[in-house]
C-alpha atoms as a PDB file:
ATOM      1  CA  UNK A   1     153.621  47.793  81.165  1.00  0.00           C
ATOM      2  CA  UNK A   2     150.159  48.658  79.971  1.00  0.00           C
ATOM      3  CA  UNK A   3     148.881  45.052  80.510  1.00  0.00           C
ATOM      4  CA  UNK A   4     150.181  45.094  84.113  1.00  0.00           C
ATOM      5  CA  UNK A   5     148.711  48.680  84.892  1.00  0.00           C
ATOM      6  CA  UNK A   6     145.482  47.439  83.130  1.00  0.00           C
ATOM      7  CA  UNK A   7     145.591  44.258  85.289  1.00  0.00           C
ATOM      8  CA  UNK A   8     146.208  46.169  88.250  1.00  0.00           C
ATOM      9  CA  UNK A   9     143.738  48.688  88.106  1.00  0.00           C
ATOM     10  CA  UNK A  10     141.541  46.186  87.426  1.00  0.00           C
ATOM     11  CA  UNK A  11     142.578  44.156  90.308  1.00  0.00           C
ATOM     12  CA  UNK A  12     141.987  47.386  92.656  1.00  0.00           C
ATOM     13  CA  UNK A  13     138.489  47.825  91.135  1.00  0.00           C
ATOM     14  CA  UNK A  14     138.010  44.699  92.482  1.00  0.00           C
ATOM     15  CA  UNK A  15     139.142  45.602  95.838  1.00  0.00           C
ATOM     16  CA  UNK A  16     137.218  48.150  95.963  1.00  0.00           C
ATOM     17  CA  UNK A  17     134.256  46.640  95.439  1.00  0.00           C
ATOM     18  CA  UNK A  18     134.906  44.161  98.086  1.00  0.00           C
ATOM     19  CA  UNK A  19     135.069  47.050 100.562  1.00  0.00           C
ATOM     20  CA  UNK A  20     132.213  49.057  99.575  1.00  0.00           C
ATOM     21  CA  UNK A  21     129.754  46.122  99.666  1.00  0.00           C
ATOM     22  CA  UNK A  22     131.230  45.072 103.428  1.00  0.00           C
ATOM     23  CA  UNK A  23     130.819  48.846 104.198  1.00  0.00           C
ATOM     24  CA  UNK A  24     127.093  49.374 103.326  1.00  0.00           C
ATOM     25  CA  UNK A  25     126.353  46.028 104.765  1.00  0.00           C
ATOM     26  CA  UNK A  26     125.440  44.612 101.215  1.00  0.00           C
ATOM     27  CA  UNK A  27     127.655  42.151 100.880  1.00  0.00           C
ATOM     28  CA  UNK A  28     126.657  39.744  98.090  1.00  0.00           C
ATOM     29  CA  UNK A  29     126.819  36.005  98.389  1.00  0.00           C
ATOM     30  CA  UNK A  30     129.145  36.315  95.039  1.00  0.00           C
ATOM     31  CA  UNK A  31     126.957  33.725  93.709  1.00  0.00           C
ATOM     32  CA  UNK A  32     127.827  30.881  95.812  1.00  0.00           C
ATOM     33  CA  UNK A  33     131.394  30.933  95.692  1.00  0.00           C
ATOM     34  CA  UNK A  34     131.130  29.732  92.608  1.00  0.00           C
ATOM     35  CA  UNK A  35     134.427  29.919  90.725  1.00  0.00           C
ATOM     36  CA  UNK A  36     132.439  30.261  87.341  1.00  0.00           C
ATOM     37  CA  UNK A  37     131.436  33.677  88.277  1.00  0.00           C
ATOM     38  CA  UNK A  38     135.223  35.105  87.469  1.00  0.00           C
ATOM     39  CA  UNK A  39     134.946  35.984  83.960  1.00  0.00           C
ATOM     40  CA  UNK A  40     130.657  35.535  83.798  1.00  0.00           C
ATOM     41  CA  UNK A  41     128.344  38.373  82.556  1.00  0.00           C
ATOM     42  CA  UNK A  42     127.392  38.818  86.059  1.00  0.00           C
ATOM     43  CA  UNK A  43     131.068  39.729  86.879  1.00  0.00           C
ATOM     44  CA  UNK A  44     131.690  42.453  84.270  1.00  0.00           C
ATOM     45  CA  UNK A  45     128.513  43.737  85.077  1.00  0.00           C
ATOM     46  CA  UNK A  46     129.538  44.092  88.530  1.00  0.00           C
ATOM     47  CA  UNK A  47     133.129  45.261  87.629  1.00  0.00           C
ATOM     48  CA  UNK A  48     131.620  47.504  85.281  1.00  0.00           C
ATOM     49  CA  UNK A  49     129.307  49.225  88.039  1.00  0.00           C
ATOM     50  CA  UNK A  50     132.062  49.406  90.289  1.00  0.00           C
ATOM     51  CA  UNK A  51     135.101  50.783  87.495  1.00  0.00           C
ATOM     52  CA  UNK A  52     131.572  53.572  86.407  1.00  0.00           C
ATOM     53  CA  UNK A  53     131.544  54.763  90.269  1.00  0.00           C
ATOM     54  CA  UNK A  54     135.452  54.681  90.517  1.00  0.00           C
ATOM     55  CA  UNK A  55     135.941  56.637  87.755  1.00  0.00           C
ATOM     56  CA  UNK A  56     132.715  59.092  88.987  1.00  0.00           C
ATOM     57  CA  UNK A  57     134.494  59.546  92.331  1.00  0.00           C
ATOM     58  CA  UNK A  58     138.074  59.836  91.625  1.00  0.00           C
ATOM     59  CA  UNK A  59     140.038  62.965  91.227  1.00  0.00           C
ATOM     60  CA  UNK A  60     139.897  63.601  87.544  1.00  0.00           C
ATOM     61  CA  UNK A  61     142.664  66.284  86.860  1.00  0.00           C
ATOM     62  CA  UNK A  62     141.635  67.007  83.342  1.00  0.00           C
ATOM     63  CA  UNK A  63     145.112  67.619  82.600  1.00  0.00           C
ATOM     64  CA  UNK A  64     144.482  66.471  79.187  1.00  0.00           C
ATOM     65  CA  UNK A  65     142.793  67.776  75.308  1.00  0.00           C
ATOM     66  CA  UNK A  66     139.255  66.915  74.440  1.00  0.00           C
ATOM     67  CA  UNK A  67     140.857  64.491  71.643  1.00  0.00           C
ATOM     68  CA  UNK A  68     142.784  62.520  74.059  1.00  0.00           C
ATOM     69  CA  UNK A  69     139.769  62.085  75.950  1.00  0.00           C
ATOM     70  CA  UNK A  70     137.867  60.555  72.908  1.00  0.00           C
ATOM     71  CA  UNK A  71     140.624  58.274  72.566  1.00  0.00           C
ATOM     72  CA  UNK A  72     140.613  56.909  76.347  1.00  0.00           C
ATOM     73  CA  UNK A  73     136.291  56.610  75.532  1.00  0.00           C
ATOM     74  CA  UNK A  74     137.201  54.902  72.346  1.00  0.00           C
ATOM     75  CA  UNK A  75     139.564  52.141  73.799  1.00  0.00           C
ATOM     76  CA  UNK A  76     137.405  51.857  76.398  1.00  0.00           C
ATOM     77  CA  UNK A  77     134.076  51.114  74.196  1.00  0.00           C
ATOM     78  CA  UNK A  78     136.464  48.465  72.531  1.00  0.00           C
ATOM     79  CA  UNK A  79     137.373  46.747  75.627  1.00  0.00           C
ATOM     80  CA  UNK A  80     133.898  46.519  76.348  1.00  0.00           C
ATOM     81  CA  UNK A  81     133.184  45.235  72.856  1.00  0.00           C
ATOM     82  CA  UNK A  82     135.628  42.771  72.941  1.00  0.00           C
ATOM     83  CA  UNK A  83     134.420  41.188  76.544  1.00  0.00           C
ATOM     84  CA  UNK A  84     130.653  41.390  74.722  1.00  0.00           C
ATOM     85  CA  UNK A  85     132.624  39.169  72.036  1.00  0.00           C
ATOM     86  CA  UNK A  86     133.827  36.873  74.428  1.00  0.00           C
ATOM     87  CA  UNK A  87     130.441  36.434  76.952  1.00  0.00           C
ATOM     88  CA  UNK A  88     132.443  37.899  79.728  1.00  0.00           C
ATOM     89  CA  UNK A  89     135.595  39.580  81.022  1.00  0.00           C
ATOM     90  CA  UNK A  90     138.331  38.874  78.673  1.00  0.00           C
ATOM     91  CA  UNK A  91     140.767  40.036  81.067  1.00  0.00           C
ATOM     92  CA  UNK A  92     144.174  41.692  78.621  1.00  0.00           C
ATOM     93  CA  UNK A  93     143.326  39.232  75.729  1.00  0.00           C
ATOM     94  CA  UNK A  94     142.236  41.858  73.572  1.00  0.00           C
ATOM     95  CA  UNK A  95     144.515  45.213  74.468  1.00  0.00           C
ATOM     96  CA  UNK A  96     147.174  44.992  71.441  1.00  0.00           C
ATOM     97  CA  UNK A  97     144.051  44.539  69.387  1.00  0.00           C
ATOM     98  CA  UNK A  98     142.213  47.722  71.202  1.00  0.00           C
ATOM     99  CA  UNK A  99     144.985  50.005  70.632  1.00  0.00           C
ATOM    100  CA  UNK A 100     145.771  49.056  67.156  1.00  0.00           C
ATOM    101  CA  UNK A 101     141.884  49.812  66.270  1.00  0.00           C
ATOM    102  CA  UNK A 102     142.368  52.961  68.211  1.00  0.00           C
ATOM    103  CA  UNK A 103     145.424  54.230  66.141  1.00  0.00           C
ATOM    104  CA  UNK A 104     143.660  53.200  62.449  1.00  0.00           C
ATOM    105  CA  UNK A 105     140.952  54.968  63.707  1.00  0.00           C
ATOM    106  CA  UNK A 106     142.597  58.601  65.155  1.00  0.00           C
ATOM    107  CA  UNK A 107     145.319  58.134  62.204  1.00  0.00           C
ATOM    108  CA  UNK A 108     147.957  57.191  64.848  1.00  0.00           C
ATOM    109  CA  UNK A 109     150.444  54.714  65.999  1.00  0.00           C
ATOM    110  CA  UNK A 110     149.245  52.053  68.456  1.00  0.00           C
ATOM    111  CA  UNK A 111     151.485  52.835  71.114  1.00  0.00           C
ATOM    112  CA  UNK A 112     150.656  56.407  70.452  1.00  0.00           C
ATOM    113  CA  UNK A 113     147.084  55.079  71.520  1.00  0.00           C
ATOM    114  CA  UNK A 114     148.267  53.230  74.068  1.00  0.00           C
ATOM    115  CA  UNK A 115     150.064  56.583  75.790  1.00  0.00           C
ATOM    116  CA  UNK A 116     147.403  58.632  75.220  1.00  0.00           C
ATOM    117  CA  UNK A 117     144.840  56.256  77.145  1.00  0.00           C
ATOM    118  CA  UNK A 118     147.062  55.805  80.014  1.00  0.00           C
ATOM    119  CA  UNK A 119     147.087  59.056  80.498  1.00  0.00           C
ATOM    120  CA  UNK A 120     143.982  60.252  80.801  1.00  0.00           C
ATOM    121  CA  UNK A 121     143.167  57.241  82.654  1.00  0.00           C
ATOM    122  CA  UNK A 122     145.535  58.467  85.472  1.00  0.00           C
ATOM    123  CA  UNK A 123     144.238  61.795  85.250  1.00  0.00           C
ATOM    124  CA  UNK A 124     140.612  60.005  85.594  1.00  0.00           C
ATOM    125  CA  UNK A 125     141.296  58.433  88.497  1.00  0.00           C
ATOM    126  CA  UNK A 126     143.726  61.290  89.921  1.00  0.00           C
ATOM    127  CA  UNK A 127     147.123  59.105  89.547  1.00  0.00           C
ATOM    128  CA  UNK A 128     149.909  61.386  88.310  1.00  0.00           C
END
């Protein structure tokens, strides 16, 4: 469940971005159609820009504690650690790995982790 809500947030990000460049008439050459792109630097920069103005523009509910929040930041810092790891996106390799570092660090169970992020990452982006 959490690897296919993962995948298919990330997979609307994506979208997203599609539309927004073709709407402001910026559309990017997306390096030559060049497969290697998927998974580049270059990519999870540009994911990264577009997940950052996503999250800025959604309809955050808050409906959850300041705690829970630090958890979502954490998991998310470790995602981003992991892809550094890797030299690019590294796509759900890394998310049992993410949430078990989350629960030895907040002195909690990994699937306690793993609720507590998907929650306030549908509250981030106003899914409830």
């Amino acid at each position: 469940m959490k690897n296919l809500f993962r995948n298919v947030i990330i997979i609307l990000i994506f979208i997203v971005c599609l539309i927004l460049t073709s709407c402001f008439n910026e559309t990017k050459n997306w390096k030559d159609e060049d497969a290697s792109y998927i998974g580049s630097e270059d990519f999870k920069e540009d994911i990264d820009e577009v997940s950052d103005d996503v999250y800025e523009k959604a309809n955050d509910s808050k409906k959850y504690a300041s705690k829970e929040e630090e958890i979502w930041k954490y998991c998310m810092d470790r995602w981003e650690y992991y892809d550094e790891l890797e030299g690019g996106y590294s796509g759900d390799k890394y998310t049992e790995e993410v949430f078990d570092d989350a629960g030895e660090k907040f002195g909690i169970s990994d699937s306690e982790a793993e609720r507590i992020w998907d929650k306030v990452d549908k509250a981030k982006l106003g899914i409830n």
